[in-house]
Protein backbone atom coordinates (compact mmCIF):
# COMPACT_ATOMS: atom_id res chain seq x y z
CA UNK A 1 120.70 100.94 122.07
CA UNK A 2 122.16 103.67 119.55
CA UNK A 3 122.22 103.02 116.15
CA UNK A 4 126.27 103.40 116.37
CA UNK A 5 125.92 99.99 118.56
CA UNK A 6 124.34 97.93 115.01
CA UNK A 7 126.55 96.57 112.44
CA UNK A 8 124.20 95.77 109.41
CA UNK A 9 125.71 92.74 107.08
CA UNK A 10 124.24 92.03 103.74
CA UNK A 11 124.03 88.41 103.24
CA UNK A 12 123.59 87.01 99.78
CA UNK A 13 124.03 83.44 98.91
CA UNK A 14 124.01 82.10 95.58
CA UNK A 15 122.38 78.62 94.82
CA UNK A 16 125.70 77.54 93.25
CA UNK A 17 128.05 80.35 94.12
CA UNK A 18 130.12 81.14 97.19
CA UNK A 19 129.49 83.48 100.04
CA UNK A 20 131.52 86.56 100.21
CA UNK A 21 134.32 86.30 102.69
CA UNK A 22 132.86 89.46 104.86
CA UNK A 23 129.46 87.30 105.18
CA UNK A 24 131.61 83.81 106.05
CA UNK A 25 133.69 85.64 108.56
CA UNK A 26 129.94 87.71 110.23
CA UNK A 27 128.39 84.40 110.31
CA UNK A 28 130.71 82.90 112.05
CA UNK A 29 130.99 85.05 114.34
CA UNK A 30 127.36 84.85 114.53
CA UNK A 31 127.41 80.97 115.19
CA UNK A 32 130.03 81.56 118.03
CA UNK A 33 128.06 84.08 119.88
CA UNK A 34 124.94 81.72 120.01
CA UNK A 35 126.29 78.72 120.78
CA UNK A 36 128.39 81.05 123.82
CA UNK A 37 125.12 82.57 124.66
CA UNK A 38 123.07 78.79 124.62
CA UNK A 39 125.54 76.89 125.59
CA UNK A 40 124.89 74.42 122.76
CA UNK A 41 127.83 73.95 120.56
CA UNK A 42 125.06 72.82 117.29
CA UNK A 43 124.72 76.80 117.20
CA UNK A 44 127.56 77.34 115.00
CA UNK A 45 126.17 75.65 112.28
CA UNK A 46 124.51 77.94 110.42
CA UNK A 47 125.55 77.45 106.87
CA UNK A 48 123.78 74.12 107.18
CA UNK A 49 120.62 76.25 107.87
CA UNK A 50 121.07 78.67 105.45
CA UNK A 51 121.73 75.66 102.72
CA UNK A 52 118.51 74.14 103.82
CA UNK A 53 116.29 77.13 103.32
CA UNK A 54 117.72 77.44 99.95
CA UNK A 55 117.24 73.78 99.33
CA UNK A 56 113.62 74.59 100.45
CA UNK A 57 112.91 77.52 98.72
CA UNK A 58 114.36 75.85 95.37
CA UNK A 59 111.81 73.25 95.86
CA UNK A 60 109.06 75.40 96.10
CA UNK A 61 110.37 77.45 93.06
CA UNK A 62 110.46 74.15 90.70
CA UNK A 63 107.24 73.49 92.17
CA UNK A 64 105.53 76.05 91.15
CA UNK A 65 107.37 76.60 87.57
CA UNK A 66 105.77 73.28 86.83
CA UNK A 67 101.97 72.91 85.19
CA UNK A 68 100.54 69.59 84.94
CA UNK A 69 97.79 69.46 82.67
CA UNK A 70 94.26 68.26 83.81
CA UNK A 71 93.23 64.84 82.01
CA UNK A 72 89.81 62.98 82.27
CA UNK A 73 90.27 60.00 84.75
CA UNK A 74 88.84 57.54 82.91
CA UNK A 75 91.58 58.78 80.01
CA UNK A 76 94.79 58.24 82.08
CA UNK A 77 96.13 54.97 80.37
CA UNK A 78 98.13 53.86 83.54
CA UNK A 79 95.32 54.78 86.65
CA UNK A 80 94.77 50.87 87.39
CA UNK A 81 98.63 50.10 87.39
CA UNK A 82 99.40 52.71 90.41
């Protein structure tokens, strides 16, 4: 394949923002190919994947910006109510 035969997308998504028309209109495309090319008409759902691998990746972020501090066990005033 030539490079001429590529079409090269940038796809940004912002966690509360909208996705820019060009990338809607290239992922949907996308979505129809696959599911044509599969056969399965789930395919064409990938801004459901996309908004789970944010979700996911915003997890990880929070969980990671958070430090819990180390205490003694026998200091922890609520270890025999949990």
């Amino acid at each position: 394949m030539s490079p001429q035969s590529f079409l090269f997308v940038p796809i940004a998504v912002e966690t509360l923002g909208t996705i820019a028309p060009c990338s809607l209109d290239f992922l949907a495309e996308m979505g129809r190919r696959l599911s044509a090319a599969t056969g399965d008409a789930r395919e064409t759902t990938l801004f459901q994947r996309i908004s789970v691998a944010i979700q996911r990746f915003n997890a990880i972020l929070i969980h990671e910006s958070v430090v819990v501090p180390e205490v003694e066990p026998d200091l922890w005033p609520f270890q025999h109510v949990f």
